[in-house]
Protein backbone atom coordinates (compact mmCIF):
# COMPACT_ATOMS: atom_id res chain seq x y z
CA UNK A 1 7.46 -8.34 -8.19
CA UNK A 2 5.49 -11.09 -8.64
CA UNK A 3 1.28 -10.71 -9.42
CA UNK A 4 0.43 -12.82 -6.66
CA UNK A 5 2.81 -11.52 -3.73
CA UNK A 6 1.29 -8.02 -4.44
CA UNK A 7 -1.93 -9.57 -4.21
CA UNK A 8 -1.29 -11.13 -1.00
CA UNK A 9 0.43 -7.90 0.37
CA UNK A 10 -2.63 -5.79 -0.74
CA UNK A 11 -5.07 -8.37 0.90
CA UNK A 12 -2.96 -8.10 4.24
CA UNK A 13 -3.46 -4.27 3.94
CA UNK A 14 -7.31 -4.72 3.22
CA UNK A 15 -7.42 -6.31 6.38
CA UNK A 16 -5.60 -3.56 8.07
CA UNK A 17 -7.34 -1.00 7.10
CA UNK A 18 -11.07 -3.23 7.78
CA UNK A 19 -9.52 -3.64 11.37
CA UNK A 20 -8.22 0.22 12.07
CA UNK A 21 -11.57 1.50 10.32
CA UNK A 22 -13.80 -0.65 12.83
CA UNK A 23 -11.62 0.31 15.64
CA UNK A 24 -12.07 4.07 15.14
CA UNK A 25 -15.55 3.25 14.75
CA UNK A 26 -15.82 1.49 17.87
CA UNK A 27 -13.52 3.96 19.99
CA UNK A 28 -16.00 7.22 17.95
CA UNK A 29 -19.13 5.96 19.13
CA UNK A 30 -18.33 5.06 22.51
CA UNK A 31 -16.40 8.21 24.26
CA UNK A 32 -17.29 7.33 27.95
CA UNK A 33 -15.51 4.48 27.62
CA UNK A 34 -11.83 5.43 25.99
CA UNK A 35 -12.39 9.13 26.54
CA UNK A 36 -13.28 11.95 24.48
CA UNK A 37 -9.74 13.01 22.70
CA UNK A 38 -9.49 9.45 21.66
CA UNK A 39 -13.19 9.55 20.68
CA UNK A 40 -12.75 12.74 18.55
CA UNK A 41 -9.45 11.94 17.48
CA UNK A 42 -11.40 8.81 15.72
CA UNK A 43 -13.77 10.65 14.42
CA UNK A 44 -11.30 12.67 12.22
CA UNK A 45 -9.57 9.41 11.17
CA UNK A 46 -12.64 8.26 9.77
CA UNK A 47 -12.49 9.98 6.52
CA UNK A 48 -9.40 9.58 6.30
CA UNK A 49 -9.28 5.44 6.47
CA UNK A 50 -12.54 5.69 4.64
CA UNK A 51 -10.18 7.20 1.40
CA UNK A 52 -7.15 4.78 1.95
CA UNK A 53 -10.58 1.66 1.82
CA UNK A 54 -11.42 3.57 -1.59
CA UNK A 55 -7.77 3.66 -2.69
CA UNK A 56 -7.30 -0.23 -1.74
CA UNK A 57 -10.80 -0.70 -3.80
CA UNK A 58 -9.33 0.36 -6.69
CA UNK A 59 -5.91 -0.52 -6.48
CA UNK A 60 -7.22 -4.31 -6.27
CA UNK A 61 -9.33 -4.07 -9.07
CA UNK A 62 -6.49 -2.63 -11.25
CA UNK A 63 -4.01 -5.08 -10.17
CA UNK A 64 -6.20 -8.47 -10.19
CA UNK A 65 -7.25 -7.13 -14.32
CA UNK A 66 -3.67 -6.97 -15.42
CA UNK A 67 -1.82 -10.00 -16.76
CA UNK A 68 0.60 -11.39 -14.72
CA UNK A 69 3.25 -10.95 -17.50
CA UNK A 70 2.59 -7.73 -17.51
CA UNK A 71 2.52 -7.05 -14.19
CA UNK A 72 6.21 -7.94 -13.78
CA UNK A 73 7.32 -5.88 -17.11
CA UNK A 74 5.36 -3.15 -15.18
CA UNK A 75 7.09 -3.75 -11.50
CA UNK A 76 10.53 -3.63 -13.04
CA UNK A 77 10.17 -0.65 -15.42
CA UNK A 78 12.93 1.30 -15.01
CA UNK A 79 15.08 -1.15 -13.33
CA UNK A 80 18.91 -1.68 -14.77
CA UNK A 81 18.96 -5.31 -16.46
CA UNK A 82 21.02 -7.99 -14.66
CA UNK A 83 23.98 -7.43 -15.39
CA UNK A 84 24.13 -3.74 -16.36
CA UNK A 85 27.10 -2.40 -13.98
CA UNK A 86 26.40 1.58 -14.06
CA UNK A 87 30.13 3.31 -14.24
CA UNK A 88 31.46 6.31 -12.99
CA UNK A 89 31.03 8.83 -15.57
CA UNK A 90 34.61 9.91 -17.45
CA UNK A 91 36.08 6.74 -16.17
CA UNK A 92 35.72 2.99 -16.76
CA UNK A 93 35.86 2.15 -13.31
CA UNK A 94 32.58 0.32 -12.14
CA UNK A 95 30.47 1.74 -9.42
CA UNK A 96 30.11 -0.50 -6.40
């Protein structure tokens, strides 16, 4: 993965998050008009959504510090080389 699509996919989740925060907000403080389960059901999202804010703090700050050549050595640790066909083991048949 490339450093600035996961930059653009964790801005695009910033935003969610701002816009679901604000709307449990909204729906918390004002009961009488979406009703009181949806009111209190807002009110326990709100820590919630307040941790995943926090999580997308720091999960910014992390990724917009690294190198982008690193960043892609990172995002494809672990991943077989082009190329590498895995076989079944005590044959020499490839796997699909």
């Amino acid at each position: 993965m490339k450093k600035e699509d996961a930059q653009d996919q964790l801005e695009r989740a910033g935003n969610k998050i701002h816009g679901l925060y604000a709307s449990a907000w909204n729906t918390a403080l004002n009961p009488t008009q979406y009703g009181w389960g949806s009111s209190i059901f807002s009110l326990a999202s709100i820590p919630v959504l307040s941790a995943a804010s926090i999580g997308h703090m720091v999960t910014s700050a992390v990724t917009n510090q690294i190198n982008p050549d690193t960043f892609e050595k990172i995002t494809t640790l672990g991943a077989s080389p082009p190329g590498d066909e895995k076989k079944d083991p005590g044959t020499d048949e490839k796997k699909p």
